[in-house]
C-alpha atoms as a PDB file:
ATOM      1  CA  UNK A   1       0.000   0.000   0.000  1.00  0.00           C
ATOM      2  CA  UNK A   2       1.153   3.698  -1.153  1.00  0.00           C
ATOM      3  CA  UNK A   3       1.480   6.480   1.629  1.00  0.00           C
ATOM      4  CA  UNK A   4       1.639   8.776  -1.436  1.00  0.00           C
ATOM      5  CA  UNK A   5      -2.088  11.112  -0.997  1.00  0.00           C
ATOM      6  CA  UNK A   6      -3.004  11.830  -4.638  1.00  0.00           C
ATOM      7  CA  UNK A   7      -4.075   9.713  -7.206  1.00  0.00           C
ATOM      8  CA  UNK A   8      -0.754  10.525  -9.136  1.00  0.00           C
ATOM      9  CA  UNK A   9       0.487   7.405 -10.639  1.00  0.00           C
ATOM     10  CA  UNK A  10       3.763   7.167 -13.152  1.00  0.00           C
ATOM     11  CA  UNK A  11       3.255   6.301 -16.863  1.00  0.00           C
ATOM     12  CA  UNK A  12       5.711   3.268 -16.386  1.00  0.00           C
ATOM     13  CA  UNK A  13       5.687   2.167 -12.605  1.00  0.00           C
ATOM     14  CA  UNK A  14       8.590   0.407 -13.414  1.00  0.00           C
ATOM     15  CA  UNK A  15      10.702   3.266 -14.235  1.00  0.00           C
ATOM     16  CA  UNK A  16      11.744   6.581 -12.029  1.00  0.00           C
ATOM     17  CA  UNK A  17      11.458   9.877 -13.593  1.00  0.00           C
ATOM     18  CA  UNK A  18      13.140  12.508 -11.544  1.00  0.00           C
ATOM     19  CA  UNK A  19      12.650  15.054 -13.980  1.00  0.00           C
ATOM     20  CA  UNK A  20       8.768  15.147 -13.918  1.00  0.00           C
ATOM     21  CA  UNK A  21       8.421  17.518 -10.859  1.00  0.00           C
ATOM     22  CA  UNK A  22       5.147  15.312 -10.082  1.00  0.00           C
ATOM     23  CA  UNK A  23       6.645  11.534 -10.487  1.00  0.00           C
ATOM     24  CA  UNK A  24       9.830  12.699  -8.391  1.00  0.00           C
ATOM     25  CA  UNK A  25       7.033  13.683  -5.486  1.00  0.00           C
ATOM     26  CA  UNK A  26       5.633  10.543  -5.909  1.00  0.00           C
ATOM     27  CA  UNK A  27       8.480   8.360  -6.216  1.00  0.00           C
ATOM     28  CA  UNK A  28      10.522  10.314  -3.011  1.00  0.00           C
ATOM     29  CA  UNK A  29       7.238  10.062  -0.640  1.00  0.00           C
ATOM     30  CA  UNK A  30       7.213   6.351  -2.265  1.00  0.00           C
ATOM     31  CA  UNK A  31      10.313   5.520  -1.288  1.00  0.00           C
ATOM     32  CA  UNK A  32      10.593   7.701   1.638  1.00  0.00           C
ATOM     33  CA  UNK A  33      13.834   9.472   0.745  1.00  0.00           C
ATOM     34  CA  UNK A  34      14.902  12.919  -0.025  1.00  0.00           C
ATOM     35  CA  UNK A  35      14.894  14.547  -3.527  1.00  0.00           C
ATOM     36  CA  UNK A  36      18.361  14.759  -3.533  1.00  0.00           C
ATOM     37  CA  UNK A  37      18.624  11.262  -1.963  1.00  0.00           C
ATOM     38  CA  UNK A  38      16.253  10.042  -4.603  1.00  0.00           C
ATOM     39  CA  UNK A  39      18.359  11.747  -7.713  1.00  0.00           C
ATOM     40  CA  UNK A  40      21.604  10.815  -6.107  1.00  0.00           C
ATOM     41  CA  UNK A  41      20.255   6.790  -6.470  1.00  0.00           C
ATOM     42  CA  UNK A  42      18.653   7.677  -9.916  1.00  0.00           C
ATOM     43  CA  UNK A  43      22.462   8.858 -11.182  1.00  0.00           C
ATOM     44  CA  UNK A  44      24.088   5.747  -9.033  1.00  0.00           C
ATOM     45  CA  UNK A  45      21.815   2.999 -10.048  1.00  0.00           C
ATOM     46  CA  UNK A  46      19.678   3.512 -12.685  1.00  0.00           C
ATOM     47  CA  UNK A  47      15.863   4.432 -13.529  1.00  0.00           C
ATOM     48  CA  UNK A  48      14.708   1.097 -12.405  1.00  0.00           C
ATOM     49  CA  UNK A  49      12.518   1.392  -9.304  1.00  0.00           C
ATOM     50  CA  UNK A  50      14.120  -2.464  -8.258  1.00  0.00           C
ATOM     51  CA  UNK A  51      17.586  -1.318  -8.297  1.00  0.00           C
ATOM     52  CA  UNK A  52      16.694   2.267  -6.940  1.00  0.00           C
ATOM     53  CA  UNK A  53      15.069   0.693  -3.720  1.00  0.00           C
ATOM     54  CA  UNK A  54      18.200  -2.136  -3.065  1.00  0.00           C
ATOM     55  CA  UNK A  55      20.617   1.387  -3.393  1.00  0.00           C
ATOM     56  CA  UNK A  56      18.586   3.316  -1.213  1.00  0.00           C
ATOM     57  CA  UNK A  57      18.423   0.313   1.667  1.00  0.00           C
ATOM     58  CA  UNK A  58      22.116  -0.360   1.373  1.00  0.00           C
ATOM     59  CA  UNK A  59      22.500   3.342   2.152  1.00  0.00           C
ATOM     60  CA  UNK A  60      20.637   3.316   5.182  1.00  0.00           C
END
């Protein structure tokens, strides 16, 4: 289940666009990171929400 409030959801769910203002929101409440946090995993991992998340929990 989402915490994210709106009914905002991304074109591909399978992919993270941090330059869509409103899919970064999503994606950072989503994932419970930062922006910065979020664009720094974007640029270190990939777009892929799978390898996103396993880059943000080894950071933690």
């Amino acid at each position: 289940m989402t915490d994210h409030p709106s009914p905002f959801k991304p074109l591909d769910p399978g992919r993270i666009d941090i330059i869509d203002p409103e899919e970064l929101a999503y994606w950072r409440d989503e994932l419970h990171c930062t922006e910065s946090e979020l664009a720094e995993a974007v640029t270190q991992a990939g777009e892929h929400v799978t390898a996103v998340r396993a880059y943000l929990a080894a950071r933690k």
